[in-house]
N, C-alpha and C. Protein backbone atom coordinates (compact mmCIF):
# COMPACT_ATOMS: atom_id res chain seq x y z
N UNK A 1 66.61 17.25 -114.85
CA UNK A 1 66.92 16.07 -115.64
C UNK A 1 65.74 15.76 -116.56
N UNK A 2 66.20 15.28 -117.66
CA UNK A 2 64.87 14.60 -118.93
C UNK A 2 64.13 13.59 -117.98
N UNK A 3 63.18 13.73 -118.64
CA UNK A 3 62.43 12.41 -118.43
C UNK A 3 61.75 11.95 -119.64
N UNK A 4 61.61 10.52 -119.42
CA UNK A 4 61.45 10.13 -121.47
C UNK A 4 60.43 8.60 -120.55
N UNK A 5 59.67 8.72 -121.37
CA UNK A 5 58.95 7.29 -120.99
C UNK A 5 59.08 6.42 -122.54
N UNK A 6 59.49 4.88 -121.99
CA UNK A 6 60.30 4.55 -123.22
C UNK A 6 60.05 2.85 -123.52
N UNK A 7 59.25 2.64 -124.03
CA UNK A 7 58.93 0.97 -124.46
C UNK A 7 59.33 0.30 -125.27
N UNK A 8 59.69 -1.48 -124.34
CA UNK A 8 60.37 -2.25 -125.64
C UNK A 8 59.96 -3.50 -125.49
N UNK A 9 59.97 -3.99 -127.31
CA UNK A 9 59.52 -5.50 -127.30
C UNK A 9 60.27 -6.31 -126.86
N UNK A 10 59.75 -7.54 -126.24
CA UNK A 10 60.61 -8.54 -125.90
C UNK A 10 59.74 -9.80 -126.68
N UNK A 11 60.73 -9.70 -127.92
CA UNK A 11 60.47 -11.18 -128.53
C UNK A 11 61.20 -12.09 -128.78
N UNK A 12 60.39 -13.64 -128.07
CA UNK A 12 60.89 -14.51 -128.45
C UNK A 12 60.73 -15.71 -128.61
N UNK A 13 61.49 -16.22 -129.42
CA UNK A 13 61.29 -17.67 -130.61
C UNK A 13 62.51 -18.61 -130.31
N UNK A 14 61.97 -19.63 -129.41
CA UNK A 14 62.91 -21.02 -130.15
C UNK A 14 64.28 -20.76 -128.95
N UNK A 15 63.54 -20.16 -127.56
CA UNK A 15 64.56 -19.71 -126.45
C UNK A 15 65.15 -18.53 -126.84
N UNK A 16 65.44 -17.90 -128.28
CA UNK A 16 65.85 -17.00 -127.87
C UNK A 16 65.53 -15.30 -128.39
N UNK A 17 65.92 -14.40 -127.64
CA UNK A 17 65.10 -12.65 -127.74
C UNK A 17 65.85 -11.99 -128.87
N UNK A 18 65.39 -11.17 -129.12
CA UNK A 18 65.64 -10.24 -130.21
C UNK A 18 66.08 -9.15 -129.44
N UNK A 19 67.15 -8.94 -129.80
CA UNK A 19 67.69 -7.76 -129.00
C UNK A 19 68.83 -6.86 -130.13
N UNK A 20 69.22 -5.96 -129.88
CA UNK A 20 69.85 -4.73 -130.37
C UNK A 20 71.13 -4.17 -129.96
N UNK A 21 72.21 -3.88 -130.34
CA UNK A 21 73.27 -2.95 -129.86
C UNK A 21 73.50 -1.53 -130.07
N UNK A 22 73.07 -0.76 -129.15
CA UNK A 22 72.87 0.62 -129.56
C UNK A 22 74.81 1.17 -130.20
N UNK A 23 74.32 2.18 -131.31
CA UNK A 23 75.45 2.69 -132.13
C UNK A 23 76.47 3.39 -131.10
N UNK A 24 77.87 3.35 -131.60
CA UNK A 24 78.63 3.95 -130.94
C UNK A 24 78.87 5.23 -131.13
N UNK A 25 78.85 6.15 -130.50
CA UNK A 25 79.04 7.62 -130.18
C UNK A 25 77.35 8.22 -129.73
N UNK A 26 76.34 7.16 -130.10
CA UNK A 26 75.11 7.42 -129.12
C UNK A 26 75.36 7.63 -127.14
N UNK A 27 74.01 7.74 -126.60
CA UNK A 27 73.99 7.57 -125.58
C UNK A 27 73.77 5.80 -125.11
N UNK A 28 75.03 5.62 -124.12
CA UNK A 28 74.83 3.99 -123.91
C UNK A 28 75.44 3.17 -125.25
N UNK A 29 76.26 4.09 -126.16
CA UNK A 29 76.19 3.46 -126.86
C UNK A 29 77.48 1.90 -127.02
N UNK A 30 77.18 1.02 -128.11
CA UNK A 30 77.68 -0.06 -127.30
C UNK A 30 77.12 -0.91 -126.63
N UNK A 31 75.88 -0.56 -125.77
CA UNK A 31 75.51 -1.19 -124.99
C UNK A 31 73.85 -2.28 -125.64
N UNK A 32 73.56 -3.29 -125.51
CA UNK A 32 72.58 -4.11 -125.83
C UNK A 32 71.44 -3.31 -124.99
N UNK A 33 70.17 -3.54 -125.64
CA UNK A 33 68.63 -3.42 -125.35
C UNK A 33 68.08 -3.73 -125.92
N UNK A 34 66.50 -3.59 -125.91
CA UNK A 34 65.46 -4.34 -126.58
C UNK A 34 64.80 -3.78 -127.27
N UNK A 35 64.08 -3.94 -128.60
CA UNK A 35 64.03 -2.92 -129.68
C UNK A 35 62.56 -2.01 -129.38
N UNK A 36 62.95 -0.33 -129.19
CA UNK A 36 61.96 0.08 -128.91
C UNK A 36 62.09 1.31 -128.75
N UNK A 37 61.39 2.06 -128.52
CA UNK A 37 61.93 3.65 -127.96
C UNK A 37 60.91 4.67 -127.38
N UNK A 38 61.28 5.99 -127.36
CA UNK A 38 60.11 6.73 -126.62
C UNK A 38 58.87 6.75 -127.46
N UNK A 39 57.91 7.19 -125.69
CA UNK A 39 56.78 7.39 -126.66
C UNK A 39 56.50 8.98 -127.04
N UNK A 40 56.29 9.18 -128.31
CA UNK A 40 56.06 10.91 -128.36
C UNK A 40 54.20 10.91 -127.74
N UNK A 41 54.44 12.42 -127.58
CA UNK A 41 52.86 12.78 -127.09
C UNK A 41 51.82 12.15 -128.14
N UNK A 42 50.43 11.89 -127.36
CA UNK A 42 49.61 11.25 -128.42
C UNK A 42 49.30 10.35 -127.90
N UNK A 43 50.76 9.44 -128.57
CA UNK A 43 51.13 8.04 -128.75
C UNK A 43 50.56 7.11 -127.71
N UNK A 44 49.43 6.02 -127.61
CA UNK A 44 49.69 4.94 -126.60
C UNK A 44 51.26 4.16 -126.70
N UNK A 45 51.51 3.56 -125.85
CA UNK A 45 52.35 2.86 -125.56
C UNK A 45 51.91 1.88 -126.55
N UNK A 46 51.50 0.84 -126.79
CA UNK A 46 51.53 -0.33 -128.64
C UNK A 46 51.84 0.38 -129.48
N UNK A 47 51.06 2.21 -129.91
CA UNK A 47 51.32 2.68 -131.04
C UNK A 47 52.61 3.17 -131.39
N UNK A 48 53.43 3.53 -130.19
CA UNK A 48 54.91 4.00 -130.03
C UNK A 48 55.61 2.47 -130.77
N UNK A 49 55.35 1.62 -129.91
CA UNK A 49 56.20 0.24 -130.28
C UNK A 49 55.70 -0.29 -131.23
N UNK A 50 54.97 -0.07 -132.32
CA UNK A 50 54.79 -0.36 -133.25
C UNK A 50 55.80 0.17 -134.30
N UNK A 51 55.37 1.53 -134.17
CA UNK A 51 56.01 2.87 -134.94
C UNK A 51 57.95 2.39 -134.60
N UNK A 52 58.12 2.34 -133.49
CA UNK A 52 59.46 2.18 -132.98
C UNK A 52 59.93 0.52 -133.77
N UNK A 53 59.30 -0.61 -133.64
CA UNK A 53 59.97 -1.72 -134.52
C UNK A 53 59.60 -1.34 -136.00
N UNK A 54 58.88 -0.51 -136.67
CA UNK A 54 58.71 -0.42 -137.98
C UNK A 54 59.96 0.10 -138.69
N UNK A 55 60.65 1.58 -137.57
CA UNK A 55 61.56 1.97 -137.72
C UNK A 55 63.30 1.30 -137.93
N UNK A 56 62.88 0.66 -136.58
CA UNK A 56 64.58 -0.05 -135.86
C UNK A 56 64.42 -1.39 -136.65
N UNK A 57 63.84 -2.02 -136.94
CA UNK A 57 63.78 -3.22 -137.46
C UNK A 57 62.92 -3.95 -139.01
N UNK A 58 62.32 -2.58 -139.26
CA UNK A 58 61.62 -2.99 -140.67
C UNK A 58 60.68 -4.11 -140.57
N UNK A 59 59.95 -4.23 -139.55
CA UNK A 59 59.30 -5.56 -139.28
C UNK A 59 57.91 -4.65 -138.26
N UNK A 60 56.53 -5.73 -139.01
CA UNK A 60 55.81 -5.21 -137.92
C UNK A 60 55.13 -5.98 -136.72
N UNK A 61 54.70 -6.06 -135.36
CA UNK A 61 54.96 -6.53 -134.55
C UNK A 61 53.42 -6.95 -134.19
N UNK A 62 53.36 -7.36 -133.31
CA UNK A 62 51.46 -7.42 -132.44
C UNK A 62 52.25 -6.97 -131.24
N UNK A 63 51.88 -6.62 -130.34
CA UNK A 63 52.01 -6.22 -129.14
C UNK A 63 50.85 -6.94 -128.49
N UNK A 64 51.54 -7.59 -127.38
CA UNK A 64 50.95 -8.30 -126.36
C UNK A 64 51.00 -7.34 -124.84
N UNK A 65 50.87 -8.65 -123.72
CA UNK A 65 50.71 -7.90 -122.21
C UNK A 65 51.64 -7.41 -121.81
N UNK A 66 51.83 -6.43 -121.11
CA UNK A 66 53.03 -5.93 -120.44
C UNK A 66 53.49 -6.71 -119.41
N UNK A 67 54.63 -6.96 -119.67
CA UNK A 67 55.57 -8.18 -118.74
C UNK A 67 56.70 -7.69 -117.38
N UNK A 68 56.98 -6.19 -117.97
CA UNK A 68 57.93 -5.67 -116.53
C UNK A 68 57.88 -4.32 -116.57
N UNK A 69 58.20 -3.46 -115.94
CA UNK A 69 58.32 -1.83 -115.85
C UNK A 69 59.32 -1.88 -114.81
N UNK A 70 59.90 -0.24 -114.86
CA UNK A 70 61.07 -0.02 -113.92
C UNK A 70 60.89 1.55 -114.46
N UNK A 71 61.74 2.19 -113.28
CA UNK A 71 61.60 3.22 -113.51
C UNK A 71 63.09 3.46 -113.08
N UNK A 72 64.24 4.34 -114.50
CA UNK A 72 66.08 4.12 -113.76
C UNK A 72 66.59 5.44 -114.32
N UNK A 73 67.49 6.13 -113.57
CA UNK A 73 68.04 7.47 -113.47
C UNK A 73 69.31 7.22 -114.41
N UNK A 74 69.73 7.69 -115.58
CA UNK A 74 71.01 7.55 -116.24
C UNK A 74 71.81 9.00 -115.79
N UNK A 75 72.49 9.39 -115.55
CA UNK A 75 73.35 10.62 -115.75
C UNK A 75 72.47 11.77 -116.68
N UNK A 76 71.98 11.72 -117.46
CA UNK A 76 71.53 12.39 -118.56
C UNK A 76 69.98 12.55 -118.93
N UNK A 77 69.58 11.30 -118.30
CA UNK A 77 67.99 11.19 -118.61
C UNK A 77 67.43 10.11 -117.31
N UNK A 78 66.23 10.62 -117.02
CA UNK A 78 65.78 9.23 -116.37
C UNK A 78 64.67 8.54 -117.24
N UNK A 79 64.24 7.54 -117.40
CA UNK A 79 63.66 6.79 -117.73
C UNK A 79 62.58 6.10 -117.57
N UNK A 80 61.24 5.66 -117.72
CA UNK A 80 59.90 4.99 -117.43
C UNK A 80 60.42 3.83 -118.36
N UNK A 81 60.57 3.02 -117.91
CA UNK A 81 60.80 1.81 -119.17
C UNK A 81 59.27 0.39 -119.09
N UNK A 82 58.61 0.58 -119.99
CA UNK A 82 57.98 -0.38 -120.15
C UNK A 82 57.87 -1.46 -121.15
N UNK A 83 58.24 -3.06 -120.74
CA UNK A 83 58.70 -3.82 -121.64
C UNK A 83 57.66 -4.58 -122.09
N UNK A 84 56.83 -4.79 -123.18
CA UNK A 84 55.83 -5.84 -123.69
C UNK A 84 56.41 -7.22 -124.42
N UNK A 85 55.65 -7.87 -123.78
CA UNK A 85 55.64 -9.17 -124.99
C UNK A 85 55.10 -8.90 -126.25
N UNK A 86 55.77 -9.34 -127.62
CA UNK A 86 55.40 -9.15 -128.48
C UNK A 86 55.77 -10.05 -129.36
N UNK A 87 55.46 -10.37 -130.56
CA UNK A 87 55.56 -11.25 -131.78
C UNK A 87 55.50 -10.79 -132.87
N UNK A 88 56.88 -10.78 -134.23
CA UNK A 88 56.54 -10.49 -135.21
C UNK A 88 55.36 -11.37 -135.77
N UNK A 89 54.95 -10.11 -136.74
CA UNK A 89 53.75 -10.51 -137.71
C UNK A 89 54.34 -11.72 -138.60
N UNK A 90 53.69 -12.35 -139.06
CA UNK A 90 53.78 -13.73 -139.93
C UNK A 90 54.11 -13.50 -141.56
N UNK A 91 56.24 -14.01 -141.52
CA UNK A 91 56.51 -13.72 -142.41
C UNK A 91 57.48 -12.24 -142.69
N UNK A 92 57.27 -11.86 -141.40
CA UNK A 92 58.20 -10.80 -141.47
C UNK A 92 59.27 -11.41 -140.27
N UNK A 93 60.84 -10.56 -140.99
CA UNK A 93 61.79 -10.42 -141.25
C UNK A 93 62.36 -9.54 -140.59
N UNK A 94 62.81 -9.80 -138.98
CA UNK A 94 63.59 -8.13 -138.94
C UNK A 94 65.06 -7.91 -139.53
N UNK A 95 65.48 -6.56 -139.77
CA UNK A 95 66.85 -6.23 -140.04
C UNK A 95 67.20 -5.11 -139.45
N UNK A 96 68.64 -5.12 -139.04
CA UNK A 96 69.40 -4.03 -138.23
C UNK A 96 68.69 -2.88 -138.61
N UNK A 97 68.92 -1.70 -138.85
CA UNK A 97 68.69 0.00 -139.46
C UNK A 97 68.92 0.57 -138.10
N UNK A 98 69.06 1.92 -138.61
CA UNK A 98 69.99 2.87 -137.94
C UNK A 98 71.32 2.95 -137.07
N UNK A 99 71.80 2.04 -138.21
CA UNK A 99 73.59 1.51 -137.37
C UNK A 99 72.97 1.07 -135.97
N UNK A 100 71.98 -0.04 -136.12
CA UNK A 100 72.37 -0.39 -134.49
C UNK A 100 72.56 -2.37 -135.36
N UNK A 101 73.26 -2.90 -134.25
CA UNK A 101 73.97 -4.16 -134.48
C UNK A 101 72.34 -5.11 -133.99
N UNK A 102 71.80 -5.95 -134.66
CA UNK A 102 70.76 -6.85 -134.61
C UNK A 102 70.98 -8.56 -134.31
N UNK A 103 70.58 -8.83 -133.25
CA UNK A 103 71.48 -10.16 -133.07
C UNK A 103 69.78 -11.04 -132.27
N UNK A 104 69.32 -12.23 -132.40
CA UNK A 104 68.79 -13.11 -131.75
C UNK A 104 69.68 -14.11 -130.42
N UNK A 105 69.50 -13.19 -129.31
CA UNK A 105 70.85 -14.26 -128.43
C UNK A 105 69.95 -14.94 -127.86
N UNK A 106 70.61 -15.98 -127.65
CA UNK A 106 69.96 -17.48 -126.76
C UNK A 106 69.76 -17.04 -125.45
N UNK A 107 68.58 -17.11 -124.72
CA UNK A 107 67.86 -16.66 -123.46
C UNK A 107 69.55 -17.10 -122.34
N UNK A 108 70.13 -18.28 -122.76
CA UNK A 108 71.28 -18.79 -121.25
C UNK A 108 72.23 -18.13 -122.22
N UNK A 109 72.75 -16.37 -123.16
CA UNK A 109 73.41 -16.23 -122.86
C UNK A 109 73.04 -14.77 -122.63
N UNK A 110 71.97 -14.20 -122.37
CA UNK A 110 71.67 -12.65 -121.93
C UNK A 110 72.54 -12.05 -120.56
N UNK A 111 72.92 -12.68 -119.89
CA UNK A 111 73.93 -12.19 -118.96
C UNK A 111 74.93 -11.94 -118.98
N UNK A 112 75.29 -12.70 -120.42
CA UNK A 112 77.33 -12.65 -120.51
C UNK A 112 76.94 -11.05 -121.44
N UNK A 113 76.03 -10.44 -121.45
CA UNK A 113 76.33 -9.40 -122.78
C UNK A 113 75.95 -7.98 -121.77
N UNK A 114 76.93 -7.26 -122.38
CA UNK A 114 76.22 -5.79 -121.52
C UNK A 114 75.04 -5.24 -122.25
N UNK A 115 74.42 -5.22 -121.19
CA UNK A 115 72.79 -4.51 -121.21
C UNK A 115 73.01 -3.29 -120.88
N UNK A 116 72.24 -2.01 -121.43
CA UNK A 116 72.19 -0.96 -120.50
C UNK A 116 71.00 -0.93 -118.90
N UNK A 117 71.78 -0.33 -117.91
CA UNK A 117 71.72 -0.52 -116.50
C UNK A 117 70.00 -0.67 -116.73
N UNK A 118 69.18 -0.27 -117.45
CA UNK A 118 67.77 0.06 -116.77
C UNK A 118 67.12 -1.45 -117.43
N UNK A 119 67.83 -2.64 -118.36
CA UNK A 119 67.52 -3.55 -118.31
C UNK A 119 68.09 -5.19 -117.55
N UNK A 120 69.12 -4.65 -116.92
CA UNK A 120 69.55 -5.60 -116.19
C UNK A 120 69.01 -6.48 -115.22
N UNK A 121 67.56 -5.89 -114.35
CA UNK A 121 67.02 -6.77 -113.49
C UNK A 121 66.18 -7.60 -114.18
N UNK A 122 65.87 -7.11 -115.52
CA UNK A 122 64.91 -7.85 -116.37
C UNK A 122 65.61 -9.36 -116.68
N UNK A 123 66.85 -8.87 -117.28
CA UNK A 123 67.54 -9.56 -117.90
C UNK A 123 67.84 -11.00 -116.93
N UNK A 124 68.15 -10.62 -115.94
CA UNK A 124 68.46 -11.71 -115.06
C UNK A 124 67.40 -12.50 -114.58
N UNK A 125 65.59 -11.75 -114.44
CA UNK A 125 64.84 -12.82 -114.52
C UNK A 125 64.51 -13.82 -115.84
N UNK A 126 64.34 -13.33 -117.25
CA UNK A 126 64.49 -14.06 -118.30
C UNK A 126 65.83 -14.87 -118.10
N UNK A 127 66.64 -14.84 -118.03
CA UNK A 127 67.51 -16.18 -117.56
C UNK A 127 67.22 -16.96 -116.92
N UNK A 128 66.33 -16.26 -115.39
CA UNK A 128 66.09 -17.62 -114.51
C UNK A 128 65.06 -17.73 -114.96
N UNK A 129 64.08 -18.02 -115.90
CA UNK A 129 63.15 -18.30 -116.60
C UNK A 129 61.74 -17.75 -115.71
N UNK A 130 62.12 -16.61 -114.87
CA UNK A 130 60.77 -15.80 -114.40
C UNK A 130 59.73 -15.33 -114.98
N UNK A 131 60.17 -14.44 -116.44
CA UNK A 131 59.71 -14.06 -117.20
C UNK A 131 59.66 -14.44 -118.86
């Protein structure tokens, strides 16, 4: 099986996160996550998620502390997922790119939306306001 180690921002403003709908006929696709992706060799983990919101969102970010990790087996790939706090830069603007759907949802409604499986325990502590 792959293994992909894979980081994402979690930002948010005014209660609520910036989150993403991955494209349909992708892997998961359909499914909501948080904007970010693997890291290639090299790469620290900020420089990946930098590179990764410059891409997915046209916006550039600060990267803050790391807030959760998990480690989750998909059918196809398993996963290292590490999620940072982060904040767009001042004045920037994100927008959808690469056919994925771009939405700011309100922190009390991240549960009604499908997440893919490797962010779901996250998801349910940002609701109960853990994280």
């Amino acid at each position: 099986m792959k293994c992909a180690r894979v980081v994402a921002a979690l930002i948010v403003h005014e209660g609520r996160v910036l989150a993403q709908r991955r494209p349909e006929g992708k892997p998961r696709g359909g499914l909501w996550e948080f904007p970010g992706g693997k890291v290639e060799p090299g790469e620290s983990d900020a420089e990946a998620l930098v590179r990764e919101c410059r891409e997915e969102l046209g916006a550039e970010i600060r990267v803050g502390p790391l807030v959760w990790a998990t480690t989750h087996a998909y059918p196809d790939l398993e996963v290292t997922l590490l999620v940072y706090r982060a904040e767009l830069e001042a004045g920037e603007s994100p927008s959808a790119r690469e056919e994925a759907q771009l939405e700011w949802i309100p922190l009390s409604e991240l549960e009604a939306r499908p997440f893919c499986e490797a962010d779901r325990p996250l998801i349910a502590l940002l609701a109960a306001g853990r994280i």
